[in-house]
Protein backbone atom coordinates (compact mmCIF):
# COMPACT_ATOMS: atom_id res chain seq x y z
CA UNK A 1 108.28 -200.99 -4.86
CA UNK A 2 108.18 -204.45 -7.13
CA UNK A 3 104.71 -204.80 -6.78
CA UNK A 4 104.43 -200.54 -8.59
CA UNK A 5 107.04 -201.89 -10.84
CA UNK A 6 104.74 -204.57 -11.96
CA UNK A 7 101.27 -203.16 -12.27
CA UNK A 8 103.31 -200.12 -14.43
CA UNK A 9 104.64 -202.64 -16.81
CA UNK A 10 101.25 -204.36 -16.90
CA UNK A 11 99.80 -201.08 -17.59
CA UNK A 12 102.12 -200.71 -20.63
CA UNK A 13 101.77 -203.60 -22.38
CA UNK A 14 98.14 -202.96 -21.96
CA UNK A 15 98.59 -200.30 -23.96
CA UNK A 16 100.88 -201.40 -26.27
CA UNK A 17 98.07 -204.36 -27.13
CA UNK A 18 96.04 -201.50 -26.90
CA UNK A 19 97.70 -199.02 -29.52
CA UNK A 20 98.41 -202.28 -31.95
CA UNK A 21 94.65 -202.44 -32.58
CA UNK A 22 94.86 -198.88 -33.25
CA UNK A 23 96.48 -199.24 -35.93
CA UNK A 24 95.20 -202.27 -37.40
CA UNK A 25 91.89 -200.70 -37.66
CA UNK A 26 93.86 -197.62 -39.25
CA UNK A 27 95.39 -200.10 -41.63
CA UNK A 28 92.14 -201.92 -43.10
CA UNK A 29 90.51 -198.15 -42.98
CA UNK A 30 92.84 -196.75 -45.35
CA UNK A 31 92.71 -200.13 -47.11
CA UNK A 32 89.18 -199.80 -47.45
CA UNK A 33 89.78 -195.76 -48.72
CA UNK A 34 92.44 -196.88 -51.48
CA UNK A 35 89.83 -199.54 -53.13
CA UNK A 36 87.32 -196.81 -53.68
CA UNK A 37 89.51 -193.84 -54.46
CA UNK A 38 92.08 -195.63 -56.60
CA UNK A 39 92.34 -194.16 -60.18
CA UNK A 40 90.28 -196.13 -62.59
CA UNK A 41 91.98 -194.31 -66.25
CA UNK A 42 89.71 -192.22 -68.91
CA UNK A 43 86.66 -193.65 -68.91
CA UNK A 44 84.46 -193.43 -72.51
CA UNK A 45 80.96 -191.75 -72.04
CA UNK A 46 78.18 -193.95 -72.71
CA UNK A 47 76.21 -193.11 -75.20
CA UNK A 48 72.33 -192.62 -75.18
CA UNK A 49 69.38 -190.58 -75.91
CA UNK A 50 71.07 -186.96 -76.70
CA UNK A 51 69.37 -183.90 -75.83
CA UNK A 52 66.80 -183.26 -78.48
CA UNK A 53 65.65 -186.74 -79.16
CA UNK A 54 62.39 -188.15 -78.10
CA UNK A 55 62.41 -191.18 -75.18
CA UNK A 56 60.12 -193.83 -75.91
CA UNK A 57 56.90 -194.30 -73.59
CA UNK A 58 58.36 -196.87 -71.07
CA UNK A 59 56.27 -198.02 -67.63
CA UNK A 60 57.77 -197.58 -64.55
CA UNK A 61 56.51 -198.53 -61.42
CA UNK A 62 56.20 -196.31 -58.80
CA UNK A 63 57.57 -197.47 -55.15
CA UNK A 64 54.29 -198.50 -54.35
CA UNK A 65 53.95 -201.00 -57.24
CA UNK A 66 51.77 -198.67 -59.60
CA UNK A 67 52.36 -198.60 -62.97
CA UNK A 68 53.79 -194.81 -63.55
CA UNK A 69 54.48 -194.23 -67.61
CA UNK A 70 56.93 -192.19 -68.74
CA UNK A 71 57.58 -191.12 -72.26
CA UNK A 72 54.00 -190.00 -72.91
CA UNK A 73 52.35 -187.17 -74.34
CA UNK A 74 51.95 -184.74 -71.68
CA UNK A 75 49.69 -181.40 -71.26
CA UNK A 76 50.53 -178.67 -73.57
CA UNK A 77 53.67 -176.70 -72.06
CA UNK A 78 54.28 -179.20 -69.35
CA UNK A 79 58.17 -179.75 -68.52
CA UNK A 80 58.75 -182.59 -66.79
CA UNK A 81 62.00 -182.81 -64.46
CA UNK A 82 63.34 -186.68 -63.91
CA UNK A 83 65.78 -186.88 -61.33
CA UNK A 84 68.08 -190.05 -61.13
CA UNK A 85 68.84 -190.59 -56.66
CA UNK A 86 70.12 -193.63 -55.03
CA UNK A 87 69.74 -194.15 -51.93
CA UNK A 88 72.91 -194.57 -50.60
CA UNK A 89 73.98 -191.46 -52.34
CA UNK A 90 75.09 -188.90 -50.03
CA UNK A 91 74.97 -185.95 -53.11
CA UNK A 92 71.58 -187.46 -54.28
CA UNK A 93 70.00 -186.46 -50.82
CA UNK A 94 71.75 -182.69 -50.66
CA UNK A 95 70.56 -182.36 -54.01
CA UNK A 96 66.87 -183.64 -54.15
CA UNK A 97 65.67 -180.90 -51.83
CA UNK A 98 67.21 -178.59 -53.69
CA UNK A 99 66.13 -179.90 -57.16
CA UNK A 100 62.52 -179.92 -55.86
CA UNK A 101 62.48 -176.18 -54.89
CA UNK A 102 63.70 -175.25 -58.17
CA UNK A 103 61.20 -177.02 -59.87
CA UNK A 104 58.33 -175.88 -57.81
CA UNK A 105 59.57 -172.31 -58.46
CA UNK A 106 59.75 -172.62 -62.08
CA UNK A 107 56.53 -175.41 -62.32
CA UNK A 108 57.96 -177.99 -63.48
CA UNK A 109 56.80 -181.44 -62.82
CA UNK A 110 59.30 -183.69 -60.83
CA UNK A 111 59.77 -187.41 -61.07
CA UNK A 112 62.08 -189.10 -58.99
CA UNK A 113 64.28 -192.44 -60.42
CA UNK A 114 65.39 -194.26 -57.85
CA UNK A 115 68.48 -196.64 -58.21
CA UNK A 116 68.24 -199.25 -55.39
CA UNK A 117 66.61 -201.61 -53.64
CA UNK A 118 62.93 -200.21 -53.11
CA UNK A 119 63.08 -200.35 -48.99
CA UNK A 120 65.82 -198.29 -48.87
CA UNK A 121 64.02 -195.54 -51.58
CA UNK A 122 61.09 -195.88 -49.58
CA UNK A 123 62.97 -194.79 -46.47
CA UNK A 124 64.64 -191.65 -48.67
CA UNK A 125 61.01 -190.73 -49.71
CA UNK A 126 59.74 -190.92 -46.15
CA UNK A 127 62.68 -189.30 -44.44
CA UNK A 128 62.62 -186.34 -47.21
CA UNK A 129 58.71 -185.92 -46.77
CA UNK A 130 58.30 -186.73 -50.28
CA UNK A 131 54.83 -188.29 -50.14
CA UNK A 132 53.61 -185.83 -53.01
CA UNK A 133 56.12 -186.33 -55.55
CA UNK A 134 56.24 -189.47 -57.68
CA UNK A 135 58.84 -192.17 -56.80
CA UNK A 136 59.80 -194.82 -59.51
CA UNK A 137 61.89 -197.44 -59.32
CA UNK A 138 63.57 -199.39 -62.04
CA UNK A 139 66.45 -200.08 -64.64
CA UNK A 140 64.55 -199.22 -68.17
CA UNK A 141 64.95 -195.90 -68.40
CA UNK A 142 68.56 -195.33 -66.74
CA UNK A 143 69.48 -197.96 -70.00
CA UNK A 144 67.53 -196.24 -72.29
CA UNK A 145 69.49 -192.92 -71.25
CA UNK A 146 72.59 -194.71 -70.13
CA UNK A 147 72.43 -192.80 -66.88
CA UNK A 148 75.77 -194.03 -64.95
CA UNK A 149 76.47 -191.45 -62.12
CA UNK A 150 73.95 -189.67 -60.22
CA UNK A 151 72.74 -187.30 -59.31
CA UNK A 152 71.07 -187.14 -63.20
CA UNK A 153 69.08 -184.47 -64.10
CA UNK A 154 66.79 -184.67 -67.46
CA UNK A 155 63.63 -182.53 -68.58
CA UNK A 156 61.39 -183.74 -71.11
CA UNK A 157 59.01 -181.45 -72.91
CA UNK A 158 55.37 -182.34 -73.63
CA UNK A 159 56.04 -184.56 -76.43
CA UNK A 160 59.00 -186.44 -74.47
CA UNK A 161 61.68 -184.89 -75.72
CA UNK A 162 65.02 -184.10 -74.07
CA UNK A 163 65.60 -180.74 -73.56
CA UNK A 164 68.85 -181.13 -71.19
CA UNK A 165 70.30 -183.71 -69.31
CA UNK A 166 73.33 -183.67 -66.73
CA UNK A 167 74.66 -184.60 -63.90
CA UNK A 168 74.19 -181.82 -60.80
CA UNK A 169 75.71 -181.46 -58.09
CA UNK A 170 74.49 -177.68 -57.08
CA UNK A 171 71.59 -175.41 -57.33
CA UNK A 172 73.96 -173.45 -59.60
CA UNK A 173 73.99 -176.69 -61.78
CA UNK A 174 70.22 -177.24 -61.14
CA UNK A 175 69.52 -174.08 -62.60
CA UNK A 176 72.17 -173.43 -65.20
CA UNK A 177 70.18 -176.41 -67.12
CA UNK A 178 66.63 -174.23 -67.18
CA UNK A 179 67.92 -171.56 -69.51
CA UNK A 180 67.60 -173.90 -72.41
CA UNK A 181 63.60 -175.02 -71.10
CA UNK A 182 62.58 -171.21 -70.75
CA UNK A 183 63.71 -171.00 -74.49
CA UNK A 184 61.99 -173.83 -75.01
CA UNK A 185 58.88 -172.71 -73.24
CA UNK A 186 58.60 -169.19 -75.12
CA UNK A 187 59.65 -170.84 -78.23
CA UNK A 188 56.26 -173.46 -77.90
């Protein structure tokens, strides 16, 4: 009977150590949860290129090291579709596949900005199959546009020019953005 006695209270403060842990590692989670969610006030807007201005011709360089300008004059009618994606961001990778099919509906040309380290966009691009569409890396242009939360959606006309810019989240979003470029388009 002593010996049962034992092993039982052996087998609860087993679990006591046990269930202590617990809720340590509770503890620093929600710690860790408070830090990012924790209410930062009314943030200003930054302020950069507005829709309707031109960008200037800046080189990026794709993930491969290439130079890749941007900025340029393009073909007649061409609408070109920069997306801002991190890697590490979890709405950036529900909404690149999404943002690609709308452009290849509507022919637009994408252009992926990638906000990073380049290993880590060059395991995006090759876990998204991406191999066709142009990856750049770089800071430039997310100054010039003072692009600070992403997913960031801008099309540039032909000559450069922004014809809308947003952050999406949605196809709905994605898309509520082209109205203005199929003005644009018949307008041209």
């Amino acid at each position: 009977m002593m010996t049962l006695l034992i092993v039982s209270q052996v087998l609860l403060f087993a679990a006591i150590v046990a269930l202590v842990l617990v809720v340590l590692a509770l503890a620093r989670q929600i710690g860790i949860l408070h830090e990012r969610i924790a209410p930062i006030g009314q943030q200003q807007p930054q302020r950069g290129l507005e829709v309707g201005q031109t960008i200037p011709r800046i080189t990026m360089r794709t993930l491969d090291g290439a130079p890749f300008p941007v900025g340029e004059r393009l073909a007649a009618g061409t609408i070109r579709m920069l997306l801002f994606v991190g890697a590490d961001c979890p709405v950036c990778k529900r909404v690149l596949p999404i943002a690609l099919d709308v452009a290849r509906e509507r022919g637009l040309e994408p252009v992926l900005v990638g906000d990073g380290a380049v290993p880590e966009l060059a395991a995006l691009r090759d876990r998204l199959a991406l191999g066709e569409v142009p990856f750049v890396t770089g800071v430039e242009l997310g100054l010039v546009l003072q692009v600070s939360r992403l997913p960031t959606l801008v099309l540039l006309d032909d000559n450069g020019t922004i014809l809308a810019r947003d952050v999406v989240n949605t196809r709905r979003q994605v898309e509520a953005l082209l109205p203005t470029v199929t003005g644009h388009s018949a307008a041209a």
